[in-house]
C-alpha atoms as a PDB file:
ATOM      1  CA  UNK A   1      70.661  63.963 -28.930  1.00  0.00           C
ATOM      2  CA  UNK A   2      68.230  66.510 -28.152  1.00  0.00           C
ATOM      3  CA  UNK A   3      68.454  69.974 -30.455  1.00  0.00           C
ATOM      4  CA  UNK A   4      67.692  73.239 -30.067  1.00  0.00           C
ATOM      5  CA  UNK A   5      67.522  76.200 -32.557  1.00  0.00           C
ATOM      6  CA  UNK A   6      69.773  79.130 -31.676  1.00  0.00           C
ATOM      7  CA  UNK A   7      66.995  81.359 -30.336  1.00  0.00           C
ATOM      8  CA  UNK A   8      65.606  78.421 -28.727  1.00  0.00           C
ATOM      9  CA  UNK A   9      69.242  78.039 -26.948  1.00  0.00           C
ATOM     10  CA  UNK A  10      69.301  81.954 -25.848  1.00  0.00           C
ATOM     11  CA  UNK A  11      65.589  82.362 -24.807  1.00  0.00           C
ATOM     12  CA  UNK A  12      66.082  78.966 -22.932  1.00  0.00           C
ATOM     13  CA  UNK A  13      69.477  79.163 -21.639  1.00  0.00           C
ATOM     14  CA  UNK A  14      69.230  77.346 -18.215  1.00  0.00           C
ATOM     15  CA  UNK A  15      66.857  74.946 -19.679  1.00  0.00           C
ATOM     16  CA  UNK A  16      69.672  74.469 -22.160  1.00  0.00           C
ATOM     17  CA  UNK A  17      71.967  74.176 -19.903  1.00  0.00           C
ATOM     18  CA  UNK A  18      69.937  71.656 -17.778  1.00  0.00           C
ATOM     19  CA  UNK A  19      69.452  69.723 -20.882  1.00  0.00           C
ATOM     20  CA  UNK A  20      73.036  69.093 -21.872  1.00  0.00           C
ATOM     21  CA  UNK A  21      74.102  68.457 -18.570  1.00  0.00           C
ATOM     22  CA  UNK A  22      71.900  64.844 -19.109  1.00  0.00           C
ATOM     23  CA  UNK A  23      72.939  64.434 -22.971  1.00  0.00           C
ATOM     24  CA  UNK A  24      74.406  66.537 -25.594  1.00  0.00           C
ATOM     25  CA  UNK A  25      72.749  69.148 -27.277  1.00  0.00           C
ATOM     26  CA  UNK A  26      73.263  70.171 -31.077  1.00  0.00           C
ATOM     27  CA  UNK A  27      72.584  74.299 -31.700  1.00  0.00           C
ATOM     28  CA  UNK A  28      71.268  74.703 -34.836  1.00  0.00           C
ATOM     29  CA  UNK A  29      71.556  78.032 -36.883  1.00  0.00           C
ATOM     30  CA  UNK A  30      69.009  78.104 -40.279  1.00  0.00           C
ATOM     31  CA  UNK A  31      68.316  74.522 -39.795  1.00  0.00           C
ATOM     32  CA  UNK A  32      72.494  73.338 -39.911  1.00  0.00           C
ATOM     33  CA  UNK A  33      73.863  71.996 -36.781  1.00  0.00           C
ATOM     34  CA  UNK A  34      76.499  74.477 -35.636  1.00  0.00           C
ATOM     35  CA  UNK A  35      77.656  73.922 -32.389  1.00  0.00           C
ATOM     36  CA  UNK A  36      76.787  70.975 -29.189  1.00  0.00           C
ATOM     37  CA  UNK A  37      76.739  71.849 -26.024  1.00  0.00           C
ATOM     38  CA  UNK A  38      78.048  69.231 -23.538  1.00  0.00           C
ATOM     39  CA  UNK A  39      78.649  68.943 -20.012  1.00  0.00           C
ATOM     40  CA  UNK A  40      81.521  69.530 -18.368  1.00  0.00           C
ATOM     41  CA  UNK A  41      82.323  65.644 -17.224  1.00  0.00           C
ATOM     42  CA  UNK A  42      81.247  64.534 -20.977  1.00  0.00           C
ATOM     43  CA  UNK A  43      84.162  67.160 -22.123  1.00  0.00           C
ATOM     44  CA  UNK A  44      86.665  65.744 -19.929  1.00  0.00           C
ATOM     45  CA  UNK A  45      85.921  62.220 -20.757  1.00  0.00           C
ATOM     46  CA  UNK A  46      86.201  62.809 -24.226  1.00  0.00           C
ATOM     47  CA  UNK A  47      89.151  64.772 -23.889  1.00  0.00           C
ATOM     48  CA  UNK A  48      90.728  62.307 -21.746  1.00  0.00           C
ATOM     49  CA  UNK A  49      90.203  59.741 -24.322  1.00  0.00           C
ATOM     50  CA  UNK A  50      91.158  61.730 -27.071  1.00  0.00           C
ATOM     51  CA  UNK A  51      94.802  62.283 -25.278  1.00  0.00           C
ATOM     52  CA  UNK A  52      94.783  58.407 -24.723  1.00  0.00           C
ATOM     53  CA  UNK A  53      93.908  57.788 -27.859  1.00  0.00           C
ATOM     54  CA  UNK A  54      96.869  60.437 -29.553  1.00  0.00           C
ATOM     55  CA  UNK A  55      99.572  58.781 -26.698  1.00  0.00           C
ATOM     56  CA  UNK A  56      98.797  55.134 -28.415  1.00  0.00           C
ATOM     57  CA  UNK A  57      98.994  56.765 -31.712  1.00  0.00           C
ATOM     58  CA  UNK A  58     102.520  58.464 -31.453  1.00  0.00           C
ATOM     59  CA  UNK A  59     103.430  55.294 -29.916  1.00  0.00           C
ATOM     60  CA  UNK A  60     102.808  53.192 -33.225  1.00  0.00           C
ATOM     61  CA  UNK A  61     104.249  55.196 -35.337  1.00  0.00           C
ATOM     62  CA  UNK A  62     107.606  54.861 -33.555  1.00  0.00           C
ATOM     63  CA  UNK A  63     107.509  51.337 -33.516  1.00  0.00           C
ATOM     64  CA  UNK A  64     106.136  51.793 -37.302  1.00  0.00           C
ATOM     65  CA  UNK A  65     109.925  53.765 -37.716  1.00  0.00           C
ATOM     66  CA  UNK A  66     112.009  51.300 -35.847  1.00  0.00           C
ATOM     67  CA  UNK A  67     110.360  48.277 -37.855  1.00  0.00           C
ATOM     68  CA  UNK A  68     111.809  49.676 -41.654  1.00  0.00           C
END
């Protein structure tokens, strides 16, 4: 994961931008990671798979209630 400093990220916004659009990028403020930037199709895989993955969930813990 590539990382930029904060003023790094605002000088070099498009090349930010550019950046994450290959790979996530971690924004660091006084040397602590604070934020990562991410593409738009990374975000909606992820979130996509964190849905999934919170659908299979609830779906345990009813058959978890039914089981007792």
């Amino acid at each position: 994961m590539k990382t930029m400093s904060a003023r790094e990220a605002k000088n070099g916004f498009g090349l930010m931008i550019d950046t994450a659009r290959a790979a996530p990028v971690l924004i660091e403020k006084h040397g602590r990671g604070v934020v990562v930037v991410v593409s738009v199709e990374e975000y909606q895989r992820l979130s996509t798979r964190a849905a999934s993955a919170a659908k299979d969930e609830g779906r345990s813990g009813k058959a978890q209630k039914r089981d007792q």
